[in-house]
Protein backbone atom coordinates (compact mmCIF):
# COMPACT_ATOMS: atom_id res chain seq x y z
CA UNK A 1 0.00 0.00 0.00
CA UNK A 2 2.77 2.25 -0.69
CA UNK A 3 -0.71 5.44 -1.31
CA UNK A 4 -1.34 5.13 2.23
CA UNK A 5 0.98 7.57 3.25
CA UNK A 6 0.02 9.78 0.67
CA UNK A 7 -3.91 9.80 1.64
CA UNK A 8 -2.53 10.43 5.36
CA UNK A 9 -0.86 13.54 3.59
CA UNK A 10 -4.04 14.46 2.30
CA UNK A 11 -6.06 14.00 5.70
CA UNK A 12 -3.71 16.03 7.77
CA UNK A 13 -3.89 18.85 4.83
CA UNK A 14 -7.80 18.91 4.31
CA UNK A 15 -9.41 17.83 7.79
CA UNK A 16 -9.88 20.84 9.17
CA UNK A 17 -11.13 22.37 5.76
CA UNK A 18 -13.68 20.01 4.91
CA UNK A 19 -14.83 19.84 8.93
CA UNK A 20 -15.48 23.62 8.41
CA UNK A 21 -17.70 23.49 5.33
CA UNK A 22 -19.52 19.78 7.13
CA UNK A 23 -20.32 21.54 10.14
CA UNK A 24 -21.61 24.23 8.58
CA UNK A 25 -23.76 21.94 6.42
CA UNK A 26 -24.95 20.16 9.16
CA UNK A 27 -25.16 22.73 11.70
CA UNK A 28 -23.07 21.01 14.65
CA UNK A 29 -19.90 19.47 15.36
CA UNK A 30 -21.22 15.77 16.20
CA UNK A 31 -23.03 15.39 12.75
CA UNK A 32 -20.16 16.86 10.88
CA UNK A 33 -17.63 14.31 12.99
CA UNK A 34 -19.40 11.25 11.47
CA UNK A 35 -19.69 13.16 7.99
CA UNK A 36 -15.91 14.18 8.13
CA UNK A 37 -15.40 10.31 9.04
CA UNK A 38 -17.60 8.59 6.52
CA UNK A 39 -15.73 11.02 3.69
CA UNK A 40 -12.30 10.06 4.59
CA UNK A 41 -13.73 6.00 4.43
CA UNK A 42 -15.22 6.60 1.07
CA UNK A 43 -11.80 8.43 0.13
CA UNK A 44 -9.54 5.87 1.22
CA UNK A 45 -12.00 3.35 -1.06
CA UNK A 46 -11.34 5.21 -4.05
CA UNK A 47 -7.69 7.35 -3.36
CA UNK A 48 -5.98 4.16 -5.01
CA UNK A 49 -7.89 4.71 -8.65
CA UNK A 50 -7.18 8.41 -9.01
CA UNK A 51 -6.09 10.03 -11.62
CA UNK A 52 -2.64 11.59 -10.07
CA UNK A 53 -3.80 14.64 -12.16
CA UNK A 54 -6.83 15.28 -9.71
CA UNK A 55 -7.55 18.29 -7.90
CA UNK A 56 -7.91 16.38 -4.69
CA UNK A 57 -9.54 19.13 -2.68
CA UNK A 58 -12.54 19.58 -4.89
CA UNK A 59 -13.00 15.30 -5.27
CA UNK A 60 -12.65 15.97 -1.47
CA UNK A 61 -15.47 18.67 -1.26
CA UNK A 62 -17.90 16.52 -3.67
CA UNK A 63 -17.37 13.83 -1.55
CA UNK A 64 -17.99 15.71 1.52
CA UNK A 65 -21.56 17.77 -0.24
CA UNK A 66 -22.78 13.64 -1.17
CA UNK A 67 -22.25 12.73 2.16
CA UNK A 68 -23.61 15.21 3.97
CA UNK A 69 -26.90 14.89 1.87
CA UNK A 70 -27.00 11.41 1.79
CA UNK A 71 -26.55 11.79 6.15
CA UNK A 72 -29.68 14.69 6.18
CA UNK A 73 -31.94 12.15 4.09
CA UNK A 74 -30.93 9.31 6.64
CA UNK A 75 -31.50 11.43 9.62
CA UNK A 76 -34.75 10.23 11.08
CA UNK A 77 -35.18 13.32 13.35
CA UNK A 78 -37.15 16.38 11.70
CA UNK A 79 -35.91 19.41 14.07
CA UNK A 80 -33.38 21.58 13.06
CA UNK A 81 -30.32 20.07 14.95
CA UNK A 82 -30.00 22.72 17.84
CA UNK A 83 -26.48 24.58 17.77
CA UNK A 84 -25.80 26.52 20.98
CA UNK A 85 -24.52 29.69 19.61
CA UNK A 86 -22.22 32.09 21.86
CA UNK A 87 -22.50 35.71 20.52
CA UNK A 88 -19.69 37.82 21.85
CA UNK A 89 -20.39 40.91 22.94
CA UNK A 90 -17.95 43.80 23.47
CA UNK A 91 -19.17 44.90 26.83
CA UNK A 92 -20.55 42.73 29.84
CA UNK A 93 -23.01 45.35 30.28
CA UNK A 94 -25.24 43.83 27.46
CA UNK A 95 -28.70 43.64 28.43
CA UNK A 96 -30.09 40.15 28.83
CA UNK A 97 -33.24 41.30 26.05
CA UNK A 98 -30.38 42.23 23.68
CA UNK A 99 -29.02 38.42 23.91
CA UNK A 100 -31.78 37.06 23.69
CA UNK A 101 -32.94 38.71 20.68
CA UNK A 102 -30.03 37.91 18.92
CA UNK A 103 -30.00 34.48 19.76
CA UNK A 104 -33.12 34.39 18.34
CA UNK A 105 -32.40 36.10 15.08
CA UNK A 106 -29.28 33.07 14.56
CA UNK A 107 -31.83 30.48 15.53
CA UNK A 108 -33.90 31.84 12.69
CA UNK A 109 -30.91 32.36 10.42
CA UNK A 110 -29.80 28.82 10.63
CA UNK A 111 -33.56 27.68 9.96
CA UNK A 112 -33.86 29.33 6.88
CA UNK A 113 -30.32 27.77 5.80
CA UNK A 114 -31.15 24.45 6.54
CA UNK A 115 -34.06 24.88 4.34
CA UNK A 116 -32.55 25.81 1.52
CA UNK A 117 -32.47 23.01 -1.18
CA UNK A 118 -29.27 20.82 -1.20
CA UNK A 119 -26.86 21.99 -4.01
CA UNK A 120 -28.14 25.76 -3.34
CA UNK A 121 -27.23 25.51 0.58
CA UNK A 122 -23.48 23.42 -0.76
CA UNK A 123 -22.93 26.13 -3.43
CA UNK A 124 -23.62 29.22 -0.17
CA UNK A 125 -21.57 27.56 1.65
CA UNK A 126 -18.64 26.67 -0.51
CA UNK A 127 -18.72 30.25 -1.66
CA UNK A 128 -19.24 32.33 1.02
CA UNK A 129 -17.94 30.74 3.86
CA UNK A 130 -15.49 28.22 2.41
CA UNK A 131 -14.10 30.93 -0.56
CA UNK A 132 -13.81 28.16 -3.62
CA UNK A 133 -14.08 30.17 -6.82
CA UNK A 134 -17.08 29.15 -8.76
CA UNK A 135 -14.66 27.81 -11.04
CA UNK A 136 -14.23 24.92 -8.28
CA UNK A 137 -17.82 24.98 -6.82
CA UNK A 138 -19.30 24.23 -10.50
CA UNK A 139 -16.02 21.36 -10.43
CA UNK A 140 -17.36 20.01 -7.10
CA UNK A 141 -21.17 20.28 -7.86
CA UNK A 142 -20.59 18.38 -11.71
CA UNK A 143 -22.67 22.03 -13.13
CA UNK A 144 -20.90 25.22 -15.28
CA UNK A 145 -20.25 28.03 -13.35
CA UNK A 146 -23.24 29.87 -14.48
CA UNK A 147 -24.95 27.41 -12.38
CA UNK A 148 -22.68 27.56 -9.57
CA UNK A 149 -23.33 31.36 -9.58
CA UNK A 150 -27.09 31.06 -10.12
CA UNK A 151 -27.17 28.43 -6.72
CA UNK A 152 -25.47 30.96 -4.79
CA UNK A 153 -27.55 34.10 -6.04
CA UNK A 154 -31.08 31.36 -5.29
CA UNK A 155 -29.60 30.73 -1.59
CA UNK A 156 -29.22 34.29 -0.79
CA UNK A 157 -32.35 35.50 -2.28
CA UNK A 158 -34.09 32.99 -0.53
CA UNK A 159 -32.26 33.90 2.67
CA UNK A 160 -33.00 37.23 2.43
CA UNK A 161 -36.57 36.57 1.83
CA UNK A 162 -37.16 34.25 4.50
CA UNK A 163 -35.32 35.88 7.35
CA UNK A 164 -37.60 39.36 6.28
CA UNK A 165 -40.48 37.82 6.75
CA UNK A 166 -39.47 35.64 9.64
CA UNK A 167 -38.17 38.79 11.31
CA UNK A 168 -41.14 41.26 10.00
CA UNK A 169 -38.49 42.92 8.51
CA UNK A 170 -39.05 45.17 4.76
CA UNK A 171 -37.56 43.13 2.05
């Protein structure tokens, strides 16, 4: 197996990176631990048949988006997985109503993310939060970038939407 230490090369480089964009898939560090683990199995299956010319880090990242929505169809539980959020604030003297509210307004926040359809809520992610070009997002997602562009553009229109009306804010 002389690849093995070359896919432990390419865990220790893209752990933490694919982690990031699982957890914040899958709202929650638990979740995204078995993603992160089932991606790096079905890796390891495959890392032996690669083309050497890959780009590893986007087979990693469509790996990762197939996982994670092949682990939200599997997940029996409707709720939105609860993620305790801690807002820093830059006094102490912030008013308990003010923490409150804005724990509320990330509980909704997250809601209207997790409702967002699969490639659109990848694509947000990948892009905003992850910073892959939509040169590699339209790569990872198997679309042109057009697409990848027009995902991104849906997720935040619908985000913006929501989270007015949610809120009672003017769109």
């Amino acid at each position: 197996m002389p690849y093995l230490a070359e896919f432990d090369e390419v865990v220790e480089k893209y752990s933490p990176e694919i982690f990031a964009y699982l957890w914040r898939l899958l709202n929650g560090t638990r979740d995204a631990e078995d993603c992160l683990q089932e991606v790096f199995l079905r890796a390891f299956q495959a890392f032996e048949r690669l083309n050497q010319d890959a780009y590893i880090r986007a087979w990693l990242y469509k790996i990762a988006t197939n996982t994670s929505i092949s682990f939200r169809k599997k997940r029996s539980r409707v709720e939105l997985h609860e993620v305790i959020l801690e807002v820093e604030f830059p006094s102490q003297e912030v008013l308990p109503e003010v923490q409150v509210e804005w724990n509320e307004r990330l509980k909704v926040v997250l809601e209207a993310i997790d409702a967002l359809p699969d490639r659109q809520r990848s694509a947000l992610m990948m892009r905003k939060y992850q910073e892959l070009s939509y040169a590699e997002i339209s790569l990872i997602l198997g679309c042109s970038q057009e697409a990848a562009r027009a995902n991104v553009y849906q997720a935040l229109k619908k985000l913006r939407a929501r989270y007015s009306v949610q809120l009672g804010l003017k769109e």
